[in-house]
C-alpha atoms as a PDB file:
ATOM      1  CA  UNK A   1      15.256 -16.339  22.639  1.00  0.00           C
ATOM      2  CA  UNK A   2      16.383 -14.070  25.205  1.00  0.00           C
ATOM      3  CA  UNK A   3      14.188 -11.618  26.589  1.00  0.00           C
ATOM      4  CA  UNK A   4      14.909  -7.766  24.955  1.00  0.00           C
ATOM      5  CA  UNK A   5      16.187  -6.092  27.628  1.00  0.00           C
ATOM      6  CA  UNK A   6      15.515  -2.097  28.984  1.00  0.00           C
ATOM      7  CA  UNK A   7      18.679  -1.165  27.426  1.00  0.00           C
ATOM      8  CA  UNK A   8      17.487  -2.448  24.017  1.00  0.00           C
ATOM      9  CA  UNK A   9      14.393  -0.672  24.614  1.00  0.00           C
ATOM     10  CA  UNK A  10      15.972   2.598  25.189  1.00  0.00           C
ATOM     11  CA  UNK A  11      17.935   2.507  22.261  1.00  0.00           C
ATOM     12  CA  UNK A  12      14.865   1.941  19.991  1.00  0.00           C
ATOM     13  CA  UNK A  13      13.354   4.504  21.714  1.00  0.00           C
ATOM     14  CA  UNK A  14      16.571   7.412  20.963  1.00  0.00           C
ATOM     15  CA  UNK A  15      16.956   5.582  17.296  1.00  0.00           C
ATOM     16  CA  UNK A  16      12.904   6.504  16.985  1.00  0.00           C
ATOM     17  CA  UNK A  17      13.288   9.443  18.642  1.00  0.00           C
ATOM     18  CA  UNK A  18      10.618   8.877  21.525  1.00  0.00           C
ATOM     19  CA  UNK A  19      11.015  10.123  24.715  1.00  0.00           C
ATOM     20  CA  UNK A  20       9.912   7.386  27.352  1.00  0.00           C
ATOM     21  CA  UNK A  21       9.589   7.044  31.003  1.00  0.00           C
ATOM     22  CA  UNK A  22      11.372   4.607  33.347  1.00  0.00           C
ATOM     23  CA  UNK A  23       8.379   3.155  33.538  1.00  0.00           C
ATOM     24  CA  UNK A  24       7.149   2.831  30.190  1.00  0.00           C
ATOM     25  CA  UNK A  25      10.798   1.277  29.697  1.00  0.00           C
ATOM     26  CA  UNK A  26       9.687  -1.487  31.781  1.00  0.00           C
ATOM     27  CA  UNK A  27       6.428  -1.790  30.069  1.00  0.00           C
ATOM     28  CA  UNK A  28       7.318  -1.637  26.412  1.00  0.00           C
ATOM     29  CA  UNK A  29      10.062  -4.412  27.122  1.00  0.00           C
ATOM     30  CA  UNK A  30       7.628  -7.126  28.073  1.00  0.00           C
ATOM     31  CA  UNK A  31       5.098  -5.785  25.277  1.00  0.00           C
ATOM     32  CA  UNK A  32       7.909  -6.223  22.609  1.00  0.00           C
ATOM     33  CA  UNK A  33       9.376  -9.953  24.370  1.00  0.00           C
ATOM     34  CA  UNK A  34       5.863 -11.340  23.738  1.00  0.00           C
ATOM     35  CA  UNK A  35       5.662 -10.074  20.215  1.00  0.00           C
ATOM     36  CA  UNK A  36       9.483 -11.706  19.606  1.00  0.00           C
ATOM     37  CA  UNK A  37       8.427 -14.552  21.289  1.00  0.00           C
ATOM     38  CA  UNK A  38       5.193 -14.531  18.775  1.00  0.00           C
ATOM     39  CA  UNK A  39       7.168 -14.170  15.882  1.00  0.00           C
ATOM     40  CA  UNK A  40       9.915 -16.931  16.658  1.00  0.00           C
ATOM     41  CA  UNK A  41       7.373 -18.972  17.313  1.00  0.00           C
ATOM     42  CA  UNK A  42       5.838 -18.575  13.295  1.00  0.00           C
ATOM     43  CA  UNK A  43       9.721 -19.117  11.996  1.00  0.00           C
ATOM     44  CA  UNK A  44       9.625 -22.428  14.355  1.00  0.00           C
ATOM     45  CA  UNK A  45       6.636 -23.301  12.097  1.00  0.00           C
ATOM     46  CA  UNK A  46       7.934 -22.527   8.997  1.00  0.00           C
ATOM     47  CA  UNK A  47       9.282 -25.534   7.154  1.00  0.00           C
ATOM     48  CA  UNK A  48      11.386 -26.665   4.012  1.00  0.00           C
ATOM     49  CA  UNK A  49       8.705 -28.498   2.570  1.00  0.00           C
ATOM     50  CA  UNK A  50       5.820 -26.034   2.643  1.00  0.00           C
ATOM     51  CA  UNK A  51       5.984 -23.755  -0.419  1.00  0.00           C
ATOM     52  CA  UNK A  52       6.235 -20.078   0.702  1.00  0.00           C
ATOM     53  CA  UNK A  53       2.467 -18.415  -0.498  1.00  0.00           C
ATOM     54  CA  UNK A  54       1.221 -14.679  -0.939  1.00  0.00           C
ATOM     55  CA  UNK A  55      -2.470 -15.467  -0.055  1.00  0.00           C
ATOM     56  CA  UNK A  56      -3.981 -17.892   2.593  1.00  0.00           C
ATOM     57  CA  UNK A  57      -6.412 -18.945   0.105  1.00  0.00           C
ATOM     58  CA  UNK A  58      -6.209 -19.344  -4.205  1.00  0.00           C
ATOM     59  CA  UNK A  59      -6.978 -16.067  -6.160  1.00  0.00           C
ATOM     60  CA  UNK A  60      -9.485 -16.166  -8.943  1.00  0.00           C
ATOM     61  CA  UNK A  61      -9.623 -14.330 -11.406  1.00  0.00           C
ATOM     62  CA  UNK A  62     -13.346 -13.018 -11.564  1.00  0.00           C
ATOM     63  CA  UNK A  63     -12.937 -11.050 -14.729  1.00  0.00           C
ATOM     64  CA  UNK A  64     -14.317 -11.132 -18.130  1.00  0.00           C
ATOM     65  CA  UNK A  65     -11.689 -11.695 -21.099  1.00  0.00           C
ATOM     66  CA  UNK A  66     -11.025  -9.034 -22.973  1.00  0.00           C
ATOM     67  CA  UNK A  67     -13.041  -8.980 -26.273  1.00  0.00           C
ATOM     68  CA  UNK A  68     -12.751  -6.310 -29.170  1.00  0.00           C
ATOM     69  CA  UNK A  69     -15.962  -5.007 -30.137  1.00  0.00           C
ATOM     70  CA  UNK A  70     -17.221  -2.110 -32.137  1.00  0.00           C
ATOM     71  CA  UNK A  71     -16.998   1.595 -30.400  1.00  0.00           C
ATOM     72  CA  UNK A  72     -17.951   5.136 -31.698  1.00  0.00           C
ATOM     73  CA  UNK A  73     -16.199   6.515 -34.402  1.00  0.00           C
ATOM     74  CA  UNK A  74     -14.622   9.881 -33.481  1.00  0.00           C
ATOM     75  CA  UNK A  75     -17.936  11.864 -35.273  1.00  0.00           C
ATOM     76  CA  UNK A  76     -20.567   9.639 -33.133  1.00  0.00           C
ATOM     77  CA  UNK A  77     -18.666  10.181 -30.358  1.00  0.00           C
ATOM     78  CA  UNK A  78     -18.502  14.049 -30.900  1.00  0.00           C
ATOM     79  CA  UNK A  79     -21.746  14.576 -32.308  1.00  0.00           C
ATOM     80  CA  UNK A  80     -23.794  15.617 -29.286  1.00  0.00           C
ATOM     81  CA  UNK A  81     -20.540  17.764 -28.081  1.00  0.00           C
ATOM     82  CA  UNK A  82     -21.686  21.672 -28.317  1.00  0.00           C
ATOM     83  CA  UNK A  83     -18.420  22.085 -30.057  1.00  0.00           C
ATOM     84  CA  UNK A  84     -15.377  20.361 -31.377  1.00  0.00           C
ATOM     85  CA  UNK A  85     -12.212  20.617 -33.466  1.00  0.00           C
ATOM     86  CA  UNK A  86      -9.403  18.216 -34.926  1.00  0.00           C
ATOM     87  CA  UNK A  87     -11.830  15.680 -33.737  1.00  0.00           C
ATOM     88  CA  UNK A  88     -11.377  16.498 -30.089  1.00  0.00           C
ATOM     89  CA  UNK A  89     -14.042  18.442 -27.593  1.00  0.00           C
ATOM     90  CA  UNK A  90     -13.628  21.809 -27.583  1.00  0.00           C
ATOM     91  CA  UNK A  91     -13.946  23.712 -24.091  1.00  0.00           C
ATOM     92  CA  UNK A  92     -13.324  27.037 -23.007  1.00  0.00           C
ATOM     93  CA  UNK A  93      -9.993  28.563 -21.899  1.00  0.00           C
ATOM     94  CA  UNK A  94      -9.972  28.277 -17.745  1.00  0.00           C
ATOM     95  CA  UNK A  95      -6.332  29.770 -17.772  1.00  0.00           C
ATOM     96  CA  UNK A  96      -4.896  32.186 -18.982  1.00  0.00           C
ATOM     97  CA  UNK A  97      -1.511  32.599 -21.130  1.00  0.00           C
ATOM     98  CA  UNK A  98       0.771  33.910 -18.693  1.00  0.00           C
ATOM     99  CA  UNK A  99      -0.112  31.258 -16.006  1.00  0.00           C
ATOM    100  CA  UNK A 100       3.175  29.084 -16.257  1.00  0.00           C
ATOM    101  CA  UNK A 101       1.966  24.728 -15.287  1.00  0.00           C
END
């Protein structure tokens, strides 16, 4: 792969909108070769016979199942509320009418 040259790196710089030195020109092109040269080197490794993965290593699931089992009926639930209606909690107004959500 050829190496990116200061031109290239100018024009990322105006298409990101950075405003860069002559020097950090000069800099940021052999910073960004190595990391192109990093990354061809990972597609060189990739190949047709290894199955493309999400994780390095297998996912467990570490969760219980899911199991049904008895909860409060709405009046236990509500009982030690200091007031309800239409089996719901009943709190006091914070807003007022005219206040539009």
């Amino acid at each position: 792969m050829a190496a990116i040259s200061r031109e290239e790196v100018a024009h990322l710089a105006r298409l990101s909108r950075l405003a860069v030195t002559e020097e950090e020109l000069d800099m940021f092109a052999g910073q960004l070769d190595v990391i192109l040269q990093a990354v061809a080197q990972v597609g060189e490794v990739a190949a047709a016979d290894i199955p493309p993965t999400s994780h390095s290593v297998p996912l467990t699931n570490i969760f219980r199942e899911d199991v049904v089992t008895p909860c409060l009926t709405p009046e236990e639930a509500l009982s030690g509320a200091p007031d309800a209606e239409d089996q719901r909690f009943r709190v006091p107004r914070i807003l007022s009418e005219d206040v539009a959500s």
